[in-house]
N, C-alpha and C. Protein backbone atom coordinates (compact mmCIF):
# COMPACT_ATOMS: atom_id res chain seq x y z
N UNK A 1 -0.29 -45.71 47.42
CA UNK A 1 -1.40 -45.20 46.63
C UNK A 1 -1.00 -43.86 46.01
N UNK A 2 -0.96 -43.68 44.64
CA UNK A 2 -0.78 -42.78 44.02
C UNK A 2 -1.84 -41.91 43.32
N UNK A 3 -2.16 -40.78 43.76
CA UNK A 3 -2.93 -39.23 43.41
C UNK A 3 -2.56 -38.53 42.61
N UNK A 4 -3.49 -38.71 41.85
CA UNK A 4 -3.86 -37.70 40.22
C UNK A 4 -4.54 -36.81 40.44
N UNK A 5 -3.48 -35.68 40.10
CA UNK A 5 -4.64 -34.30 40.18
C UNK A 5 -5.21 -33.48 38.63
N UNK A 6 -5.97 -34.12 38.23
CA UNK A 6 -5.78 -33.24 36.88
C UNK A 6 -5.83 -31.65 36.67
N UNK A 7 -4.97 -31.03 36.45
CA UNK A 7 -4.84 -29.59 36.03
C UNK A 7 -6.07 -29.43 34.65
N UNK A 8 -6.53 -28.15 35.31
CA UNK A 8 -7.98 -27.83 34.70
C UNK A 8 -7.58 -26.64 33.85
N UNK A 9 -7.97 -25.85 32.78
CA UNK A 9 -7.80 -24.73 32.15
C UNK A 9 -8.67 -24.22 32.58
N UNK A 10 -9.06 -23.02 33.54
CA UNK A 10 -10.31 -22.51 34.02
C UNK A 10 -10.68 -21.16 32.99
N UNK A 11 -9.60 -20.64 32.22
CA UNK A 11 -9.74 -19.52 31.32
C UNK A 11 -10.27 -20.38 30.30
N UNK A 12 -9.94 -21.38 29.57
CA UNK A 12 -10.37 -22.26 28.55
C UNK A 12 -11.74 -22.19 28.93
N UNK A 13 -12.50 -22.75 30.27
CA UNK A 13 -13.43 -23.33 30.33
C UNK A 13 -14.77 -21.94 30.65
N UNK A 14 -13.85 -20.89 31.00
CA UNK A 14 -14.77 -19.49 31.24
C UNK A 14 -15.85 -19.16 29.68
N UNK A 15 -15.43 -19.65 29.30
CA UNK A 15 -16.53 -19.08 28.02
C UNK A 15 -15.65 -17.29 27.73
N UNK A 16 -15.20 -17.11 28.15
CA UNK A 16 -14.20 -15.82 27.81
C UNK A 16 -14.00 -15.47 26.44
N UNK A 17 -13.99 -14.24 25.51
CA UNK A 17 -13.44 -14.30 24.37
C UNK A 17 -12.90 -12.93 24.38
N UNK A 18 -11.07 -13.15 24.19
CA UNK A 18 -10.46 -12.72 24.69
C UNK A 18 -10.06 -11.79 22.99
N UNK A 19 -10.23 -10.33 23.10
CA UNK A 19 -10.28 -9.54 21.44
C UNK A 19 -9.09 -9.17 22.09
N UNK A 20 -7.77 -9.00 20.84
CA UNK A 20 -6.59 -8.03 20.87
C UNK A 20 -6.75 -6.97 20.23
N UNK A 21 -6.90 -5.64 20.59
CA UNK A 21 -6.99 -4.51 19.72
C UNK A 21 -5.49 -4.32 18.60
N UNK A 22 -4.74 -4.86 18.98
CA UNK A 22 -3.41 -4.76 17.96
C UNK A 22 -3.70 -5.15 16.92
N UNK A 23 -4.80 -6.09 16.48
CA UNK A 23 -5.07 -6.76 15.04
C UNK A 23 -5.61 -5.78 14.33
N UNK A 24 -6.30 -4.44 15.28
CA UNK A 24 -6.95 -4.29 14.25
C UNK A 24 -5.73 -2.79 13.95
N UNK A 25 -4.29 -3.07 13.93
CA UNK A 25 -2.99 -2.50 13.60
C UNK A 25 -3.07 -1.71 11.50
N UNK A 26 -3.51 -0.95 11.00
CA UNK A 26 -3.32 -0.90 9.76
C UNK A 26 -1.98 -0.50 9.30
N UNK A 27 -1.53 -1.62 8.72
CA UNK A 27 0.19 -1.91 8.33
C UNK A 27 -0.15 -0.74 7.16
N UNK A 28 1.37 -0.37 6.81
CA UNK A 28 1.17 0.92 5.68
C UNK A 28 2.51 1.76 6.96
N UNK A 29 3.80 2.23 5.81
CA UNK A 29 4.25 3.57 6.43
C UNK A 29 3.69 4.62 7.12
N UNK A 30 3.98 5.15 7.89
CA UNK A 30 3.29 6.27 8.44
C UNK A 30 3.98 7.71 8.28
N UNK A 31 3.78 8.90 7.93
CA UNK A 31 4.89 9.69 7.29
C UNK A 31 4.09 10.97 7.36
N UNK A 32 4.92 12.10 8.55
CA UNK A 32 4.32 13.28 8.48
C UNK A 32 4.76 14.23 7.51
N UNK A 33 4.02 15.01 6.36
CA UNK A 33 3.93 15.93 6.06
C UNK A 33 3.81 17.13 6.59
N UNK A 34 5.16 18.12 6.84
CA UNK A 34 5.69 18.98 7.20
C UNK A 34 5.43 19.90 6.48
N UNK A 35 4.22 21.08 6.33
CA UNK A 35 4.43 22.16 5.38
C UNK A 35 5.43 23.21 5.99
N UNK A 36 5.84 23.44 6.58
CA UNK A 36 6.94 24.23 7.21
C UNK A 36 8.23 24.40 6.22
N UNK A 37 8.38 23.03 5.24
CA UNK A 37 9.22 23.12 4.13
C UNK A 37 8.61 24.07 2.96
N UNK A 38 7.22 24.25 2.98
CA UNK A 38 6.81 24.87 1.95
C UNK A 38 6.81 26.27 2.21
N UNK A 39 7.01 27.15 3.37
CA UNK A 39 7.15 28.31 3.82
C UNK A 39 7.92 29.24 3.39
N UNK A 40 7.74 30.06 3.06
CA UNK A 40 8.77 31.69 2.73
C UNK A 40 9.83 31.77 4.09
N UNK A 41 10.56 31.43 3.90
CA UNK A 41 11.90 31.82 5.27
C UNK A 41 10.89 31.17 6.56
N UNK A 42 10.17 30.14 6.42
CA UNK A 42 9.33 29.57 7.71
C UNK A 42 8.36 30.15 7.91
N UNK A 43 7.70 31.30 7.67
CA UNK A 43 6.97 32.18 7.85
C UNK A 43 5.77 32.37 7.27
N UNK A 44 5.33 32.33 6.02
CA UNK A 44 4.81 32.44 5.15
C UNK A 44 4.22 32.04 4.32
N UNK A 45 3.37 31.83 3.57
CA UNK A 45 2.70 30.44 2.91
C UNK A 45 2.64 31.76 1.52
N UNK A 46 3.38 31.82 0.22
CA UNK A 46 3.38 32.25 -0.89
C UNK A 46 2.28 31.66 -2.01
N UNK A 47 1.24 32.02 -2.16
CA UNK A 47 0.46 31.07 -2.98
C UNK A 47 0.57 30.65 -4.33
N UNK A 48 1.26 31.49 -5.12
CA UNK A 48 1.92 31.83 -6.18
C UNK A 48 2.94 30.10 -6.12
N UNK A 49 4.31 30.66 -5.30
CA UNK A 49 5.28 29.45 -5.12
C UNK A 49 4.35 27.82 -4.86
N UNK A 50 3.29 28.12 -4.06
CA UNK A 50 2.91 26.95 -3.36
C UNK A 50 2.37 26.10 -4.59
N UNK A 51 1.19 27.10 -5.51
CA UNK A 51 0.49 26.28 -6.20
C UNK A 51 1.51 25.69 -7.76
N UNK A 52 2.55 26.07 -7.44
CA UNK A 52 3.78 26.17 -8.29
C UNK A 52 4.83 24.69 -8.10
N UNK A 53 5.16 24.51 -6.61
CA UNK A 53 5.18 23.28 -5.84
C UNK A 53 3.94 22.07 -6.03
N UNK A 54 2.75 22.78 -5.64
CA UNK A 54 1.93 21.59 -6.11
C UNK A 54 1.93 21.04 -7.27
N UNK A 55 1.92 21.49 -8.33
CA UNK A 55 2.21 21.38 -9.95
C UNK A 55 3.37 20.24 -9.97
N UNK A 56 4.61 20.81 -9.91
CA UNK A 56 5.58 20.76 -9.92
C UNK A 56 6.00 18.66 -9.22
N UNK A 57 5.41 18.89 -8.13
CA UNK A 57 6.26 17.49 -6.81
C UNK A 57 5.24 16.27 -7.42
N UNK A 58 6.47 15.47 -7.15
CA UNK A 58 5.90 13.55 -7.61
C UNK A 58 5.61 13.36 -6.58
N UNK A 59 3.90 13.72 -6.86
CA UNK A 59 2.69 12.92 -5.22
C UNK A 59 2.65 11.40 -5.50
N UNK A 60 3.43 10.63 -6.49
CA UNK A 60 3.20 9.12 -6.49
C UNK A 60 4.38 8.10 -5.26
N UNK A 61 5.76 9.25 -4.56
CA UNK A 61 5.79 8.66 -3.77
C UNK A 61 5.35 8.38 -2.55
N UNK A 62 4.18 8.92 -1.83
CA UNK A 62 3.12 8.77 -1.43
C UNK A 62 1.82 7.07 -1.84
N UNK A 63 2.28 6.82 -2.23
CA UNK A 63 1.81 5.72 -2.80
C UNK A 63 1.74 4.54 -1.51
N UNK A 64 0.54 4.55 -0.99
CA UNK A 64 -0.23 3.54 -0.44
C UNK A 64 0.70 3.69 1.59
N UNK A 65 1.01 4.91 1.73
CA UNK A 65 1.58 5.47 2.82
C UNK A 65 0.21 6.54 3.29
N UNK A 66 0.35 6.30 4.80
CA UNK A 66 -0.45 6.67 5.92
C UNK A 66 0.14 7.92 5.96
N UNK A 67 -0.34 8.85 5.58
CA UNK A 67 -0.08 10.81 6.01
C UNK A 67 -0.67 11.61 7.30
N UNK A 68 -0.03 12.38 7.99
CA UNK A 68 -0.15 13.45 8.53
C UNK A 68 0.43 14.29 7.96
N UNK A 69 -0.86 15.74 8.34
CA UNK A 69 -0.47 17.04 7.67
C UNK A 69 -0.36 17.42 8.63
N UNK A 70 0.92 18.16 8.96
CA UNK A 70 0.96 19.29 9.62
C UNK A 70 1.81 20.49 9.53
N UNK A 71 2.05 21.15 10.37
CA UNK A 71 3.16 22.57 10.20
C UNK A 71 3.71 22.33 11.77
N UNK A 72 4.83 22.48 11.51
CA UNK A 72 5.81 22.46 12.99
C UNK A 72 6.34 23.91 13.08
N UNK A 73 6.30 24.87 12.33
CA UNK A 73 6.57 26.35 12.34
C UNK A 73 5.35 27.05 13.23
N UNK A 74 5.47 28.34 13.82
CA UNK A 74 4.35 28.97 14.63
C UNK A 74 3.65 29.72 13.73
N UNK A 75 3.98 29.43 11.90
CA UNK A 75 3.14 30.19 11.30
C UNK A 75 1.83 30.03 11.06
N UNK A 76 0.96 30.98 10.48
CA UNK A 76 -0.51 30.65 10.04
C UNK A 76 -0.84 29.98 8.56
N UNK A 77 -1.17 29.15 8.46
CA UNK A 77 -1.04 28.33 7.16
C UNK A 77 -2.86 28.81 6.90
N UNK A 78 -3.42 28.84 5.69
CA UNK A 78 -4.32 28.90 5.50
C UNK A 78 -5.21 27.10 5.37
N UNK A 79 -5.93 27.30 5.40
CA UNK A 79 -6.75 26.37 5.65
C UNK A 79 -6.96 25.48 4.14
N UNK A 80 -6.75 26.47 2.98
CA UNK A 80 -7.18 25.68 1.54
C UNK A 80 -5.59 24.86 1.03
N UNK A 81 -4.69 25.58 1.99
CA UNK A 81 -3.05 25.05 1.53
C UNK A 81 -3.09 23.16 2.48
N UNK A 82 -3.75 23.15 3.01
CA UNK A 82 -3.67 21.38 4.00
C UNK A 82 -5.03 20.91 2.61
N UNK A 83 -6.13 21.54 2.26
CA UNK A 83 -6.35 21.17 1.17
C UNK A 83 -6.20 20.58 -0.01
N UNK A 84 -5.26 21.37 -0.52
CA UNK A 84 -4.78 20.87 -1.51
C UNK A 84 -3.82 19.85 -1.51
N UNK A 85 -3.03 19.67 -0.76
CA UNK A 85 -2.31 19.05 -0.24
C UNK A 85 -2.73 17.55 0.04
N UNK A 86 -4.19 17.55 0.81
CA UNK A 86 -4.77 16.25 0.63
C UNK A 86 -5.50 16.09 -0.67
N UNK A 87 -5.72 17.37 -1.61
CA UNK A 87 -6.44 16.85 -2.56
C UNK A 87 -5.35 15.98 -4.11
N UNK A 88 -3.66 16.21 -3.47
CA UNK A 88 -2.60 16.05 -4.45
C UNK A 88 -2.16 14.53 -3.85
N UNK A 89 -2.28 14.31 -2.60
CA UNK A 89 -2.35 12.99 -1.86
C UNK A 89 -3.14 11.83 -2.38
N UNK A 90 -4.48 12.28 -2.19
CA UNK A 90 -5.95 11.39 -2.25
C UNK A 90 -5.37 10.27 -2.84
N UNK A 91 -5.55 10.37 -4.07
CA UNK A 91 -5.02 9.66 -5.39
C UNK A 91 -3.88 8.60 -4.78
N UNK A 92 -2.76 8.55 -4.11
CA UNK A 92 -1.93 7.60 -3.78
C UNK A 92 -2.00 7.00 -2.94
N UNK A 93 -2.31 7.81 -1.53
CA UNK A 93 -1.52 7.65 -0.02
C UNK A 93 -3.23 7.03 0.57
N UNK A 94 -2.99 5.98 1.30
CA UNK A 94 -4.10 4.89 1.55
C UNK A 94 -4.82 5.77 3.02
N UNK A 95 -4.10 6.81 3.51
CA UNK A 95 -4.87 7.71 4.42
C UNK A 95 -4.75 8.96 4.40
N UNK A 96 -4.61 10.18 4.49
CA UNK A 96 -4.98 11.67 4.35
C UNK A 96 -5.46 12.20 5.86
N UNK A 97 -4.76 12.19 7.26
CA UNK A 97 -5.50 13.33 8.17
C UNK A 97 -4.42 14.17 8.71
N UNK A 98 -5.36 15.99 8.80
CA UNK A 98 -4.62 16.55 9.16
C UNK A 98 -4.41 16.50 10.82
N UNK A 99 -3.01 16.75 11.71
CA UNK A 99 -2.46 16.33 12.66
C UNK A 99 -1.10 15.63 12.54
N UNK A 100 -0.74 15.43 13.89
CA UNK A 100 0.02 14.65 14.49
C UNK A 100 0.58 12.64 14.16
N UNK A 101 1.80 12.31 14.17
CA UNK A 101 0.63 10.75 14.16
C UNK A 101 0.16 10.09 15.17
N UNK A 102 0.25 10.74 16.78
CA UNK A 102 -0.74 10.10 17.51
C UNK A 102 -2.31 10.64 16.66
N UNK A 103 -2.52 11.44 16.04
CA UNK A 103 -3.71 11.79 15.37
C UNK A 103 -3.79 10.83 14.34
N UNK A 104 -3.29 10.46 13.46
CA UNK A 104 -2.95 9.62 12.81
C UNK A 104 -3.43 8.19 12.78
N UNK A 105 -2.87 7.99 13.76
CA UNK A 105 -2.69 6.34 14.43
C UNK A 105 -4.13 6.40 15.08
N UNK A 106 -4.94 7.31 15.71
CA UNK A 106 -6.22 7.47 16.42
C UNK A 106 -7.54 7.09 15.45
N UNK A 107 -7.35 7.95 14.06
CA UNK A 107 -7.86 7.49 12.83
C UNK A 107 -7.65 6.60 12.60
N UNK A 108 -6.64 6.02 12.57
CA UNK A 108 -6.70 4.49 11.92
C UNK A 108 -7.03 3.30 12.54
N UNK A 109 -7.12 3.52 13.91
CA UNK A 109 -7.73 2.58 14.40
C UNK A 109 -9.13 2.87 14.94
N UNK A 110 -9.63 4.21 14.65
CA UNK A 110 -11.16 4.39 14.66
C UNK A 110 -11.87 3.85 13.54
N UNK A 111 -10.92 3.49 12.59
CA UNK A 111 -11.83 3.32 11.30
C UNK A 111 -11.63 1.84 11.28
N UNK A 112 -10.78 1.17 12.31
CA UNK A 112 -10.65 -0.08 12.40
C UNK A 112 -11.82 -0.96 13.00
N UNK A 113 -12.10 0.04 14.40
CA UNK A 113 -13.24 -0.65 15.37
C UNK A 113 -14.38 -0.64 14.34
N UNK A 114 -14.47 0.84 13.51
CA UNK A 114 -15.79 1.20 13.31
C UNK A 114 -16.48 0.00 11.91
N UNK A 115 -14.99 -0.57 11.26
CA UNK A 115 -15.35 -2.03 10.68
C UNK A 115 -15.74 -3.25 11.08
N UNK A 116 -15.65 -3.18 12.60
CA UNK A 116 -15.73 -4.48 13.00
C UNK A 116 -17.32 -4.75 13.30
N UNK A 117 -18.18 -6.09 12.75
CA UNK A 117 -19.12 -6.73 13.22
C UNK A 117 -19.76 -6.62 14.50
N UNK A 118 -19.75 -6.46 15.34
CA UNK A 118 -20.20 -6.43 17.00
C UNK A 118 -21.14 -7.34 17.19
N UNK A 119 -21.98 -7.57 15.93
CA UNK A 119 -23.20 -8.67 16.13
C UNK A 119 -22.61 -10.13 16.66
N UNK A 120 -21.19 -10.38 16.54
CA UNK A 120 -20.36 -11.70 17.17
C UNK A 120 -19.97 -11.31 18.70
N UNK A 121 -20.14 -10.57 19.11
CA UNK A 121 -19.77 -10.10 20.53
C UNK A 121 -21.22 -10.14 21.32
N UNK A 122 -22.32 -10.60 20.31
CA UNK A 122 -24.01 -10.35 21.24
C UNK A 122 -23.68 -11.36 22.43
N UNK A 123 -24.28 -11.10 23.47
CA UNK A 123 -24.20 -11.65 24.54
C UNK A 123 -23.24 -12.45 25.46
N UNK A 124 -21.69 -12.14 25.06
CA UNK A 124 -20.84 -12.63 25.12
C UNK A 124 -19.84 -12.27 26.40
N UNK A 125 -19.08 -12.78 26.66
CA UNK A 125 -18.06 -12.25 27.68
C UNK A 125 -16.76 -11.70 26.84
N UNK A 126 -16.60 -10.27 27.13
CA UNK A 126 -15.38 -10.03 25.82
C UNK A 126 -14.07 -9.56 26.84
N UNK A 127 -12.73 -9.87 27.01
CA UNK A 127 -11.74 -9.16 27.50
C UNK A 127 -11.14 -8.63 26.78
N UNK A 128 -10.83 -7.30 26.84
CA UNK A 128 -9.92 -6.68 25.54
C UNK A 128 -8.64 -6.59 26.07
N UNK A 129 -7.84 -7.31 25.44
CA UNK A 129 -6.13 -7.36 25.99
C UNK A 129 -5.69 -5.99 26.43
N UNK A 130 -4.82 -5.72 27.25
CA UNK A 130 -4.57 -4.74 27.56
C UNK A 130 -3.22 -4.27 27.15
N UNK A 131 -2.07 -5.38 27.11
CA UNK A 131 -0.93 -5.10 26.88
C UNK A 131 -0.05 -5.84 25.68
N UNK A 132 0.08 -5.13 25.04
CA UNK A 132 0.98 -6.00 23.88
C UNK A 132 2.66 -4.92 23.34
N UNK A 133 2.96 -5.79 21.88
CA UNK A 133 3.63 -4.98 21.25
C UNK A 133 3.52 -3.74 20.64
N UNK A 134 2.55 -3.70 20.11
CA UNK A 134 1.69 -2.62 19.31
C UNK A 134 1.02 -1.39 20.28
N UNK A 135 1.50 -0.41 20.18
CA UNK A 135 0.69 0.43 21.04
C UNK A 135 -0.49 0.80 20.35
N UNK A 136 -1.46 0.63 21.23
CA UNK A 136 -3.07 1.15 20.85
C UNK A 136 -3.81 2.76 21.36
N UNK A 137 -3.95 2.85 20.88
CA UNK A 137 -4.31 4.20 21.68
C UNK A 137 -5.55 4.12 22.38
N UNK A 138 -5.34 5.46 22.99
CA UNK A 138 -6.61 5.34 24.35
C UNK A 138 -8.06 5.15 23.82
N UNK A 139 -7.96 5.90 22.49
CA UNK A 139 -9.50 6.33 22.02
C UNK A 139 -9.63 4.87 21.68
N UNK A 140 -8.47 4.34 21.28
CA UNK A 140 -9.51 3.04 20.63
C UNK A 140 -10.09 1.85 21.31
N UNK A 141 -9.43 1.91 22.47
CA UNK A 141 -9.51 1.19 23.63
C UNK A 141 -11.70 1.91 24.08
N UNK A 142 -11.23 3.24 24.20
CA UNK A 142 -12.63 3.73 24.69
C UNK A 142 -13.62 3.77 23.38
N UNK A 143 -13.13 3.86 21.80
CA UNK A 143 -14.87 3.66 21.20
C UNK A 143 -14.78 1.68 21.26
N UNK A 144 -13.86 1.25 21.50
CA UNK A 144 -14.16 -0.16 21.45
C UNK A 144 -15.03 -0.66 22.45
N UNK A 145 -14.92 -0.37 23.92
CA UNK A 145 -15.67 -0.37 25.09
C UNK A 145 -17.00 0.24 24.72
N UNK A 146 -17.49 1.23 23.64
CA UNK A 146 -18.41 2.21 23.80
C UNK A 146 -19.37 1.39 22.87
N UNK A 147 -18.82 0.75 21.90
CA UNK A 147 -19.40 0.00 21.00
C UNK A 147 -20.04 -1.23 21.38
N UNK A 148 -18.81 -1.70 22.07
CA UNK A 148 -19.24 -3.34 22.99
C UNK A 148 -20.48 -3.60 23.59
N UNK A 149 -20.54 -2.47 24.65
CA UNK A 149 -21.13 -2.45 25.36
C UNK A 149 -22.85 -2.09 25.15
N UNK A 150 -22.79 -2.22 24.00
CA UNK A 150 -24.06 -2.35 23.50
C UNK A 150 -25.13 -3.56 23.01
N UNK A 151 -23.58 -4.66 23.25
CA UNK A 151 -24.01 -5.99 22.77
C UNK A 151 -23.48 -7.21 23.58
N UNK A 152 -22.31 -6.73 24.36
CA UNK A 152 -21.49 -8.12 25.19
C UNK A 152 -22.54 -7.97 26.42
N UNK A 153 -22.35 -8.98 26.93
CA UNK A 153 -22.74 -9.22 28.43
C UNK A 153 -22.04 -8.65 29.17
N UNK A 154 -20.59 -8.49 29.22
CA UNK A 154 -19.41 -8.21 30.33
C UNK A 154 -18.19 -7.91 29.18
N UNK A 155 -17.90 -6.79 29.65
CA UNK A 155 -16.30 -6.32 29.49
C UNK A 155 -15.48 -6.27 30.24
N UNK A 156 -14.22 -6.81 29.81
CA UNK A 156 -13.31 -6.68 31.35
C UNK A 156 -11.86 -6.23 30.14
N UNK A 157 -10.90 -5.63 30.88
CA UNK A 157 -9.70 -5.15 30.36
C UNK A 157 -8.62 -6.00 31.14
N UNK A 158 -7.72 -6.65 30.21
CA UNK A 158 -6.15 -7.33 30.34
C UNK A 158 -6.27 -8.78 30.21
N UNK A 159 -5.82 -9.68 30.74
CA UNK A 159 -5.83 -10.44 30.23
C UNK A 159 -6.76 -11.98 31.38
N UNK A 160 -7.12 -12.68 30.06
CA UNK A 160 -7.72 -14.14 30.74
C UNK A 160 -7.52 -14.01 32.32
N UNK A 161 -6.80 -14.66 32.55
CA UNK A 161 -6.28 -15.02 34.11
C UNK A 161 -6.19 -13.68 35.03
N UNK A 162 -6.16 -12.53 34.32
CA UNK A 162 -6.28 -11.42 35.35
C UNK A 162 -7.12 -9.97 34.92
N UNK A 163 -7.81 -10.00 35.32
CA UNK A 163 -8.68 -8.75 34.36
C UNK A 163 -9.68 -8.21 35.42
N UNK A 164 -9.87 -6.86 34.68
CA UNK A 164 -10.44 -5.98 35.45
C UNK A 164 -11.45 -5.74 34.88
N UNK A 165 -12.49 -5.26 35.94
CA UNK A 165 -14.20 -5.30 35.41
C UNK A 165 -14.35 -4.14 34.56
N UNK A 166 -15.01 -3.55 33.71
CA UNK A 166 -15.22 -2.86 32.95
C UNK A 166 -16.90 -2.33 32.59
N UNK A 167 -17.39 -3.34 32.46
CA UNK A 167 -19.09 -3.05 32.09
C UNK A 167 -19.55 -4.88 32.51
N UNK A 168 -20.82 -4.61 32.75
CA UNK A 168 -21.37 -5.85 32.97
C UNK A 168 -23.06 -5.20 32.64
N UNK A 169 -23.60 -5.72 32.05
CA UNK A 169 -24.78 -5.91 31.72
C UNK A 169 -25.85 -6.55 32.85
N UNK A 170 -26.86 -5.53 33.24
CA UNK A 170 -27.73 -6.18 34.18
C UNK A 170 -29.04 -6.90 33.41
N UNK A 171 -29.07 -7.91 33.58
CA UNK A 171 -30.38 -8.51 33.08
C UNK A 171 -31.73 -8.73 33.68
């Protein structure tokens, strides 16, 4: 007598809906702007030279590239010089923030969550992957949870078959 065991998908059958934050990845170069090149001997921000430079530089290769502004020198940059700077940008480069590109990358995927629907997550079981190729950052991981949780039933973090509790909704 021969025994059939049928193998069951129990993640299939969980009602689970399993979101990857990597999708919401905005493709585009990423490219820090260094005013430290625009400095008097590193030091100095010349306004004369600067607004002379602004005039002067082809902001079209910038063209549809993700920017950070920053200064890597310990000088004091004035506040209207990152200004202008995004106001010579705007026009090409598909993002403009001043910072870092973990600052960068934080924006861009805040403005990712902050597109997404949530009304498809109402009452739902959501796992948000935890580990992939794409690094996600923390914030987006936490306004994604902050958002959710206003509409899923249950959040859990990593994956189908192994995940950790997160929020659960008392009814």
């Amino acid at each position: 007598m021969e025994i059939q065991e049928n193998i069951v998908n129990r993640v299939a059958l969980s009602g689970l809906i399993s979101f990857d934050p990597a999708v919401l990845y905005a493709e585009g170069e990423r490219v820090v702007y260094d005013i430290k090149e625009n400095l008097f001997h590193g030091l100095l921000l010349r306004e004369k030279d600067f607004r002379e430079f602004i005039k002067q530089h082809d902001w079209s290769q910038y063209q549809g590239k993700h920017i950070a502004l920053t200064c890597s020198s310990d000088a004091i940059v004035p506040t209207w010089a990152y200004m202008l700077l995004a106001n010579k940008m705007e026009p090409y480069a598909s993002t403009v923030v001043f910072g870092s590109l973990e600052t960068l990358e934080a924006v861009l995927f805040d403005r990712a969550v902050q597109a997404i629907d949530m009304e498809q997550y109402r009452d739902q079981r959501v796992v948000i992957k935890g580990c992939g190729e794409i690094p996600v950052p923390v914030s987006a991981y936490a306004e994604l949870t902050r958002r959710l949780s206003a509409v899923a039933k249950s959040i859990m973090y990593g994956e189908p078959c192994s995940t950790v509790p997160i929020f659960k909704r008392k009814d």
